[in-house]
Protein backbone atom coordinates (compact mmCIF):
# COMPACT_ATOMS: atom_id res chain seq x y z
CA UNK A 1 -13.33 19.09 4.50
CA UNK A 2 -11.28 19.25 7.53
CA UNK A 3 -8.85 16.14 8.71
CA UNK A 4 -10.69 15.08 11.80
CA UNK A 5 -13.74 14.26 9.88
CA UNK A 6 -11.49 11.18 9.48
CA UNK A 7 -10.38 10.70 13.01
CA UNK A 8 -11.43 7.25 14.63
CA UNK A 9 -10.69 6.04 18.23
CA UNK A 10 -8.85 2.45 17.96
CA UNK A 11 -8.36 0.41 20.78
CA UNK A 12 -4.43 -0.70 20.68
CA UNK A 13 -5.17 -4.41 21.11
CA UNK A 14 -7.02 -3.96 18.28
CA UNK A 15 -3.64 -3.30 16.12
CA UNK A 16 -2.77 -6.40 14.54
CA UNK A 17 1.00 -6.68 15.31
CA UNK A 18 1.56 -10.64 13.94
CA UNK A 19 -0.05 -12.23 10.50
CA UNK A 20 -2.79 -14.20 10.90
CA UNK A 21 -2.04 -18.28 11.49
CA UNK A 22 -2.39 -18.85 7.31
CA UNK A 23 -2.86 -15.91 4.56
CA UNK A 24 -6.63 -16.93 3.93
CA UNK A 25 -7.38 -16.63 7.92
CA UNK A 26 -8.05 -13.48 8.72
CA UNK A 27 -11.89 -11.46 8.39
CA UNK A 28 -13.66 -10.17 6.16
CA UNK A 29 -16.01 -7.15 6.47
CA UNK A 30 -18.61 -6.83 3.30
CA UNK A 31 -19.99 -3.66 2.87
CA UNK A 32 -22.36 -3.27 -0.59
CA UNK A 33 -22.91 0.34 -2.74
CA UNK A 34 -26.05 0.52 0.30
CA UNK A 35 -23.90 0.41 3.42
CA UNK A 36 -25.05 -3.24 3.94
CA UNK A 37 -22.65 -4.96 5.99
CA UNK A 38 -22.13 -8.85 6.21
CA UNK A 39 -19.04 -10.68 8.37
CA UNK A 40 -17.44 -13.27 6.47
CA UNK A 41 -14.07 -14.73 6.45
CA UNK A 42 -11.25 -14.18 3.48
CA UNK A 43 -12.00 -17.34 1.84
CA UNK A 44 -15.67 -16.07 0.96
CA UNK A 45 -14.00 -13.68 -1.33
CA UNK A 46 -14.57 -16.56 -3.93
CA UNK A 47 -18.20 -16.11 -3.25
CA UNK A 48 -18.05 -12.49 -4.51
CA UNK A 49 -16.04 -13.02 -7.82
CA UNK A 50 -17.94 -13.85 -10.95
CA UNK A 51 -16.84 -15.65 -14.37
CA UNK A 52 -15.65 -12.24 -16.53
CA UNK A 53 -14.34 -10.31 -13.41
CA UNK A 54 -11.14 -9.12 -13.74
CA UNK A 55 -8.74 -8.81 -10.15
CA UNK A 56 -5.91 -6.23 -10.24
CA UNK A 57 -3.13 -7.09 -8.08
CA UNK A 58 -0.16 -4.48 -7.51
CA UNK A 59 3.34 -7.07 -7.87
CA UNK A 60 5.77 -4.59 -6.54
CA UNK A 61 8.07 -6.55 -3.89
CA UNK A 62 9.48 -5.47 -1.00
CA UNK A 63 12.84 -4.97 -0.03
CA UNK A 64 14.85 -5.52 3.00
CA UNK A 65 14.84 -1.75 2.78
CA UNK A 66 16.40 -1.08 6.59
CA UNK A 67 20.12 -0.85 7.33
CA UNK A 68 22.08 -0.30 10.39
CA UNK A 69 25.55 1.24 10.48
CA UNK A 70 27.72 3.81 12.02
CA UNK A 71 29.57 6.82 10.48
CA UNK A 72 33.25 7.06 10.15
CA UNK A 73 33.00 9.11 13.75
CA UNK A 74 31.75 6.16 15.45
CA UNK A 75 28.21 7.07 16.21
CA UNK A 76 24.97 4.57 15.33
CA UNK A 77 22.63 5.56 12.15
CA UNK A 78 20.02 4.38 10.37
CA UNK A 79 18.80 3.81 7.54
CA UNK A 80 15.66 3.12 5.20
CA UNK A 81 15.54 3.35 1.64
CA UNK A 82 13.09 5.01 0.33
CA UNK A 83 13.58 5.33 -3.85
CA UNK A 84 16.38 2.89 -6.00
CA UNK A 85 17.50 5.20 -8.09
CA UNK A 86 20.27 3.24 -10.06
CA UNK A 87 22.18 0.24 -9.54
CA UNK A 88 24.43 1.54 -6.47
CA UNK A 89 22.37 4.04 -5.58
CA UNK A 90 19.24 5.26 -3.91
CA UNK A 91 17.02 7.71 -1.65
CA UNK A 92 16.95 7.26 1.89
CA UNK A 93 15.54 8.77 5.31
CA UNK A 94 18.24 8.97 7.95
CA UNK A 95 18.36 8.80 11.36
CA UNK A 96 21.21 9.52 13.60
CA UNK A 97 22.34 12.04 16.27
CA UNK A 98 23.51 14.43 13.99
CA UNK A 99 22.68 14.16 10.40
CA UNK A 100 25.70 13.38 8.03
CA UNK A 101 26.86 15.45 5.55
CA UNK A 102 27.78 15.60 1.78
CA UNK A 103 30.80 13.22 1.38
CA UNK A 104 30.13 11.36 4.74
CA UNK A 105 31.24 7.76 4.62
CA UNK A 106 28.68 5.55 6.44
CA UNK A 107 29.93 1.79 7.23
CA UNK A 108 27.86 -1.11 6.92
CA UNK A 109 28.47 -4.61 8.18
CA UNK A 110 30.28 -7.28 5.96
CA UNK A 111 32.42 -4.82 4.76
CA UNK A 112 29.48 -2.56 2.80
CA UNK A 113 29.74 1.01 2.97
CA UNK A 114 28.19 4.09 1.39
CA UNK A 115 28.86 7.71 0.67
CA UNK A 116 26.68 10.70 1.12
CA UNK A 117 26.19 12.52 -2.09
CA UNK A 118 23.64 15.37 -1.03
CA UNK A 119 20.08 16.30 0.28
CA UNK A 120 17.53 16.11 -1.77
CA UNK A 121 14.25 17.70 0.04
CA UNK A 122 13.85 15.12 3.64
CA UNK A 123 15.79 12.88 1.53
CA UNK A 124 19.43 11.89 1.84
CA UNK A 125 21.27 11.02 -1.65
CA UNK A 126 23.70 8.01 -1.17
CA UNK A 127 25.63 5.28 -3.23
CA UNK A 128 26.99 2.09 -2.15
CA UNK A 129 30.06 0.33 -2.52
CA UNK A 130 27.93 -2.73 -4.07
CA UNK A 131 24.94 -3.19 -6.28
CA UNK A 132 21.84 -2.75 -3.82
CA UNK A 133 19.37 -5.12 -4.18
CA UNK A 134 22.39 -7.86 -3.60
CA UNK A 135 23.21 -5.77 -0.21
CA UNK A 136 19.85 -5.59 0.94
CA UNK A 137 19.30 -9.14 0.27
CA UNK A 138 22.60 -9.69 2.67
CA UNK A 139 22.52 -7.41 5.67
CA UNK A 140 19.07 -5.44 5.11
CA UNK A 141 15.80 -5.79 7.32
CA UNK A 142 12.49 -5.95 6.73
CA UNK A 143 11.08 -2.50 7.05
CA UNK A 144 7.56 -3.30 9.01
CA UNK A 145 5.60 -0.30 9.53
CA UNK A 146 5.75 1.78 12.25
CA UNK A 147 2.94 0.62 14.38
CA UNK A 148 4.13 -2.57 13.87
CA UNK A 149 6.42 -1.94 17.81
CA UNK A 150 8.27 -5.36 17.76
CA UNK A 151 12.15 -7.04 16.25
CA UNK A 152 11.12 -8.22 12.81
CA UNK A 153 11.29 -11.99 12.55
CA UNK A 154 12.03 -14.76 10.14
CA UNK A 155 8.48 -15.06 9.64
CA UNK A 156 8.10 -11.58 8.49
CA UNK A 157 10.06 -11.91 5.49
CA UNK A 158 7.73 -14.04 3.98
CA UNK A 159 4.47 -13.29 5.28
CA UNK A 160 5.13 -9.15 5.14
CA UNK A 161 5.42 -10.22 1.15
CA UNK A 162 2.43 -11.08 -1.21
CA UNK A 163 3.17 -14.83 -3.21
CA UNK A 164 3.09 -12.99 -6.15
CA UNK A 165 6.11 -9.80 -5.56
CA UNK A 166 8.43 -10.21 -8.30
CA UNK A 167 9.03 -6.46 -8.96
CA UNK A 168 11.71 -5.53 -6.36
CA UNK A 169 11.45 -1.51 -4.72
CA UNK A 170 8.71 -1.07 -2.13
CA UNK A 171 9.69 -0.36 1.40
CA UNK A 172 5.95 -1.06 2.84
CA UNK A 173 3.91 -4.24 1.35
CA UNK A 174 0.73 -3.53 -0.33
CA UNK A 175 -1.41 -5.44 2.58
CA UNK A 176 -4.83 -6.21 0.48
CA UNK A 177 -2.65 -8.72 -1.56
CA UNK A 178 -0.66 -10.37 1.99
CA UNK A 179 -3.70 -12.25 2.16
CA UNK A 180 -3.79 -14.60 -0.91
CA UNK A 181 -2.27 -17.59 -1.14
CA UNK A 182 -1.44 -19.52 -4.51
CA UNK A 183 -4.32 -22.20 -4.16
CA UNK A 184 -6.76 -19.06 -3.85
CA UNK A 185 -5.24 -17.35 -6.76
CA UNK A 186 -5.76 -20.82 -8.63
CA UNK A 187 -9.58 -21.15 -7.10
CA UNK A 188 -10.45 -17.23 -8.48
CA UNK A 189 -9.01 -18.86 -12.00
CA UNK A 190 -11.28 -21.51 -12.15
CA UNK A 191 -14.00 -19.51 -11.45
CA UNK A 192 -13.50 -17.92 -15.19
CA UNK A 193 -12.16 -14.55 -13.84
CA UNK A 194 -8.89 -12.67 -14.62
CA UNK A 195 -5.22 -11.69 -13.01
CA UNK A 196 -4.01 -8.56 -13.95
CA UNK A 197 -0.66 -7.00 -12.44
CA UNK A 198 0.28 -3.56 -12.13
CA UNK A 199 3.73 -2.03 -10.15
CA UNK A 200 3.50 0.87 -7.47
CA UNK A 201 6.65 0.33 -5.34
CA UNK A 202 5.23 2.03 -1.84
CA UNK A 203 7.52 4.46 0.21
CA UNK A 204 7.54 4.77 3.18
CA UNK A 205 5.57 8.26 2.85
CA UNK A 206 2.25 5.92 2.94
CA UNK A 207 2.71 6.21 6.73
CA UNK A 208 3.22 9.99 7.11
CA UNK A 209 0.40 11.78 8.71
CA UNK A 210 -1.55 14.53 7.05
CA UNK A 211 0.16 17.82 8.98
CA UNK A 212 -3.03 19.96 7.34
CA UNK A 213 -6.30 21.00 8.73
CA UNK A 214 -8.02 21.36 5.19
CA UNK A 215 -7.91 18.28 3.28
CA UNK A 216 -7.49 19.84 0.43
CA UNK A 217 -4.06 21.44 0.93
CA UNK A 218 -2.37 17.88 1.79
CA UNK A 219 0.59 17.51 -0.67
CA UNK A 220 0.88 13.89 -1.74
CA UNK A 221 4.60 11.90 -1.74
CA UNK A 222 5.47 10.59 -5.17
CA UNK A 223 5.79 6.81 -6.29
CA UNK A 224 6.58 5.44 -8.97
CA UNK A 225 4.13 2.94 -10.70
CA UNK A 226 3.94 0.78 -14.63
CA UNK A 227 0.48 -0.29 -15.89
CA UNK A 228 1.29 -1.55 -18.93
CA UNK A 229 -0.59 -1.97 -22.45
CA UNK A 230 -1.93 -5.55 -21.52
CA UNK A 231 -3.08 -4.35 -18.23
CA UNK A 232 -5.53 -1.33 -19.94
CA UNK A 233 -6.66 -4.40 -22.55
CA UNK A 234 -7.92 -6.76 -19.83
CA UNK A 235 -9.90 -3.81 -17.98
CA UNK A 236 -11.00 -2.60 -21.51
CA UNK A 237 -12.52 -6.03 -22.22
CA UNK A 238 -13.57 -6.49 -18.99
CA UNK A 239 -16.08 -3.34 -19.11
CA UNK A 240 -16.92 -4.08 -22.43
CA UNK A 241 -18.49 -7.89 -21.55
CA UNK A 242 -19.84 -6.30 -18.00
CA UNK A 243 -17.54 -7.87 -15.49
CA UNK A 244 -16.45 -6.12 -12.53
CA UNK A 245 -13.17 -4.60 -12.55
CA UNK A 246 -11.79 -5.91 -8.57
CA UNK A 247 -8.84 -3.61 -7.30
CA UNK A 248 -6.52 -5.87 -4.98
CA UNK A 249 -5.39 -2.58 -2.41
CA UNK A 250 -5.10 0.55 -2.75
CA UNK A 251 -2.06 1.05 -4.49
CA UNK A 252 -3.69 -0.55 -7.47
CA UNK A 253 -6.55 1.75 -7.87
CA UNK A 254 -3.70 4.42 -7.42
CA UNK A 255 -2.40 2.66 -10.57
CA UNK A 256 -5.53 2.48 -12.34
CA UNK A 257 -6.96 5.82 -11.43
CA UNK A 258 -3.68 7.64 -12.64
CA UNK A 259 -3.86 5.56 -16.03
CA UNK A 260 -7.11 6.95 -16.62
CA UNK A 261 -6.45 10.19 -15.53
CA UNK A 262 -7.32 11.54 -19.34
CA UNK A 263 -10.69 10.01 -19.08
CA UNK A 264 -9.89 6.22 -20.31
CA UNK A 265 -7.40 4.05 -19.57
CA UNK A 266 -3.83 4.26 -21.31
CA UNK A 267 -0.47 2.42 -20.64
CA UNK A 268 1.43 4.80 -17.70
CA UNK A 269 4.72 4.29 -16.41
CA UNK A 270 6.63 7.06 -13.88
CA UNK A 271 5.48 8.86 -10.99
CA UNK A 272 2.16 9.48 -9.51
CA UNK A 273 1.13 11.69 -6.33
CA UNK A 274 -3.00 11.35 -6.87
CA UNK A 275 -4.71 12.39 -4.29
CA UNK A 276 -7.94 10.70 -3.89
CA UNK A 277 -10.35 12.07 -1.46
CA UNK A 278 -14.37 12.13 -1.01
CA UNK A 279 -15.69 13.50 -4.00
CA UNK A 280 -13.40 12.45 -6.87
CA UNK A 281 -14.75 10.52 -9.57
CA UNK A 282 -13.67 7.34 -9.91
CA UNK A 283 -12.91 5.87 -13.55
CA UNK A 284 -12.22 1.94 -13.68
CA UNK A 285 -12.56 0.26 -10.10
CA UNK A 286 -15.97 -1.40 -9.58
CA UNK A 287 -14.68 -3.09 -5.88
CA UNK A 288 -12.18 -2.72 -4.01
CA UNK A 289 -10.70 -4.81 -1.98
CA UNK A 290 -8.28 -3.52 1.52
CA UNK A 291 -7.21 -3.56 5.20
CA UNK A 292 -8.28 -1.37 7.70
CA UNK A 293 -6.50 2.09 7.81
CA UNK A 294 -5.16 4.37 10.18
CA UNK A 295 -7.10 7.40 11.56
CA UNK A 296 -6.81 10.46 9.30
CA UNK A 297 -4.82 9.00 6.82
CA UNK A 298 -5.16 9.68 3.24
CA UNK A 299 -6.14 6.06 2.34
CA UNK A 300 -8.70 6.05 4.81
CA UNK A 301 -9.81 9.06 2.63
CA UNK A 302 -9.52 7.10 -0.42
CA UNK A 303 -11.94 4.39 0.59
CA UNK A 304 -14.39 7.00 1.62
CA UNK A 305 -14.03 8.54 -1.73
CA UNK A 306 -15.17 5.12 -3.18
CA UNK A 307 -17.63 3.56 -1.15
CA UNK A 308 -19.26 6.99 0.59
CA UNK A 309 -17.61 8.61 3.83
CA UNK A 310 -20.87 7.97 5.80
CA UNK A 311 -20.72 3.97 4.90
CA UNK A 312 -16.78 4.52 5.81
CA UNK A 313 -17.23 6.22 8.91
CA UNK A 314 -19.99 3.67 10.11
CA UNK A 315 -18.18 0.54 8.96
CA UNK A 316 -15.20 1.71 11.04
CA UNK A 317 -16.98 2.04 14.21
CA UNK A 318 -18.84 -1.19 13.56
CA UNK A 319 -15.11 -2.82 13.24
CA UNK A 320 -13.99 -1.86 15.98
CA UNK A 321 -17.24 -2.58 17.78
CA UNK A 322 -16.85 -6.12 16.07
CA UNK A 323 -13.10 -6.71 17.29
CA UNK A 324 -11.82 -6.62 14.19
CA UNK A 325 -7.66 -6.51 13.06
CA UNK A 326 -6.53 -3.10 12.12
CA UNK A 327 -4.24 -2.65 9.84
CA UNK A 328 -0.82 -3.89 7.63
CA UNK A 329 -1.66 -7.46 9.34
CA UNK A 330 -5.10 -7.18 10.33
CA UNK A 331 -8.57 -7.97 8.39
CA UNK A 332 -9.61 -6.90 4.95
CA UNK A 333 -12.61 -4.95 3.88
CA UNK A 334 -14.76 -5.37 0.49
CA UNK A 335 -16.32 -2.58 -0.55
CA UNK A 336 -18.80 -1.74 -3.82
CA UNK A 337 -18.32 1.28 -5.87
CA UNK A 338 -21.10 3.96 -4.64
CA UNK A 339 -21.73 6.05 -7.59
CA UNK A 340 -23.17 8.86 -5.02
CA UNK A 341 -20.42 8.79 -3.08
CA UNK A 342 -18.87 11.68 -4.74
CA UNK A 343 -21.84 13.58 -3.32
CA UNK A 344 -21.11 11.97 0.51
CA UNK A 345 -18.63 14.26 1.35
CA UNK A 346 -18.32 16.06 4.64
CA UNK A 347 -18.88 19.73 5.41
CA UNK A 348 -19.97 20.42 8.62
């Protein structure tokens, strides 16, 4: 399976590079377990759930990971956060003329500074002069992703956030989730279905291209993710009174999928680098639900993995085709789990 099966040509209008006027307003492309495709718009998700469904929704927040300072010497850096690893300290990427070394004061504005502690891998080790979160929340910016080739805004720090982040430590917002609003969340309620939440706090490795030829040697980065007990009850009893278990991005079917990584579902809490590609097996997720992804990426592979890389591959092209919005801000995709999928895989 070589990476430019997954290669698409994208128009760069087509990039969505501001939210949508509300969080309900953007597209939606239906695709069924036959390739079927319907165009709809986000508020017909309703139309899809059913009383004993269950919705999995990843709650991880994200922080105003991006800083901007200078070293001692005077000259600019950069930085993004990348892993809180303790109260004052962290993993970052760094970017400056000349990267700083071990014991390296960096200042910050307000006062803030940090010191260099050591490399660890790409990674820069560093601890700050204050707790972090409190820092961030004073001088940080939101870290939008890459194609994303404007100055963040006001705006962004509420609409690059799902309504329901309470778990502060992701660096990139899981997108599927940016577009529900609370009266939505509400409606899917009263339609007799379920909320579950789940944590993967997203690095910023989701945006790093595969640097591979052969799928199959791509080395996945490492986040850390919590399903808890509850979680694993509600998709137990789900199954058992034949609802449809509905995975809100694809962070949470990373969540899910690594929970059941012994076969059934079990509390999990730590790190996970699955690497979900066409032909794996899926375990718990009946639909998912997600944006439109970037050429050759590895969630592009996931959701060819699911739903069958022909179906994937042809959906894309119809998108595009159909002026769709690509990406973190863009549309949203609902796809049905394609049992034969794991037999769709390309090998030409």
């Amino acid at each position: 399976m070589r990476l430019n099966h997954f290669r698409f040509d994208l128009p760069d209008e087509l990039i969505a590079r501001q939210p949508a006027s509300d969080r309900r307003g953007s597209r939606l492309l239906d695709m069924d377990a036959s390739g079927t495709i319907e165009h709809q718009t986000f508020a017909d998700i309703l139309d899809h759930i059913q009383a004993g469904d269950l919705l999995v929704f990843n709650n991880t927040k994200v922080i105003p990971a991006r800083l901007y300072g200078k070293k001692e010497t005077g000259g600019n850096v950069e930085l993004l956060i990348e892993r809180i690893t303790g109260n004052q300290t962290a993993l970052a990427h760094i970017r400056a003329s000349k990267s700083p070394k071990s014991g390296a004061i960096l200042l910050f504005d307000n006062g803030f500074s940090a010191y260099m502690l050591g490399r660890a891998d790409d990674l820069f080790e560093i601890e700050f002069s204050a707790p972090l979160l409190s820092m961030l929340d004073e001088i940080g910016h939101m870290p939008l992703p890459p194609y994303i080739d404007r100055e963040v805004t006001q705006e962004d720090k509420t609409r690059y956030q799902t309504v329901y982040a309470d778990q502060p430590g992701a660096v990139a917002a899981p997108t599927a989730g940016l577009h529900f609003d609370d009266q939505l969340l509400t409606d899917i309620q009263a339609k007799g279905a379920e909320l579950a939440f789940v944590t993967l706090h997203v690095g910023a490795g989701t945006f790093q291209p595969v640097r591979v030829e052969n799928v199959a040697d791509h080395k996945m980065h490492s986040e850390w993710l919590e399903v808890s007990e509850l979680v694993c009850q509600q998709v137990k009893a789900t199954k058992a009174r034949g609802g449809k278990v509905f995975a809100v991005g694809t962070t949470s079917v990373r969540c899910l999928e690594t929970a059941a990584s012994a076969g059934e579902i079990g509390p999990y809490q730590g790190d996970t680098d699955i690497f979900i590609y066409p032909g794996y097996e899926f375990k718990v997720v009946d639909r998912l639900l997600t944006n439109f992804h970037l050429s050759e990426s590895t969630l592009l592979m996931l959701v060819s993995a699911f739903a069958g890389y022909t179906p994937i591959i042809k959906a894309y092209e119809h998108a595009v085709a159909e002026r769709y919005r690509f990406f973190s801000y863009g549309d949203a995709m609902l796809l049905t789990h394609n049992p034969e999928a794991t037999k769709d895989v390309p090998n030409d």
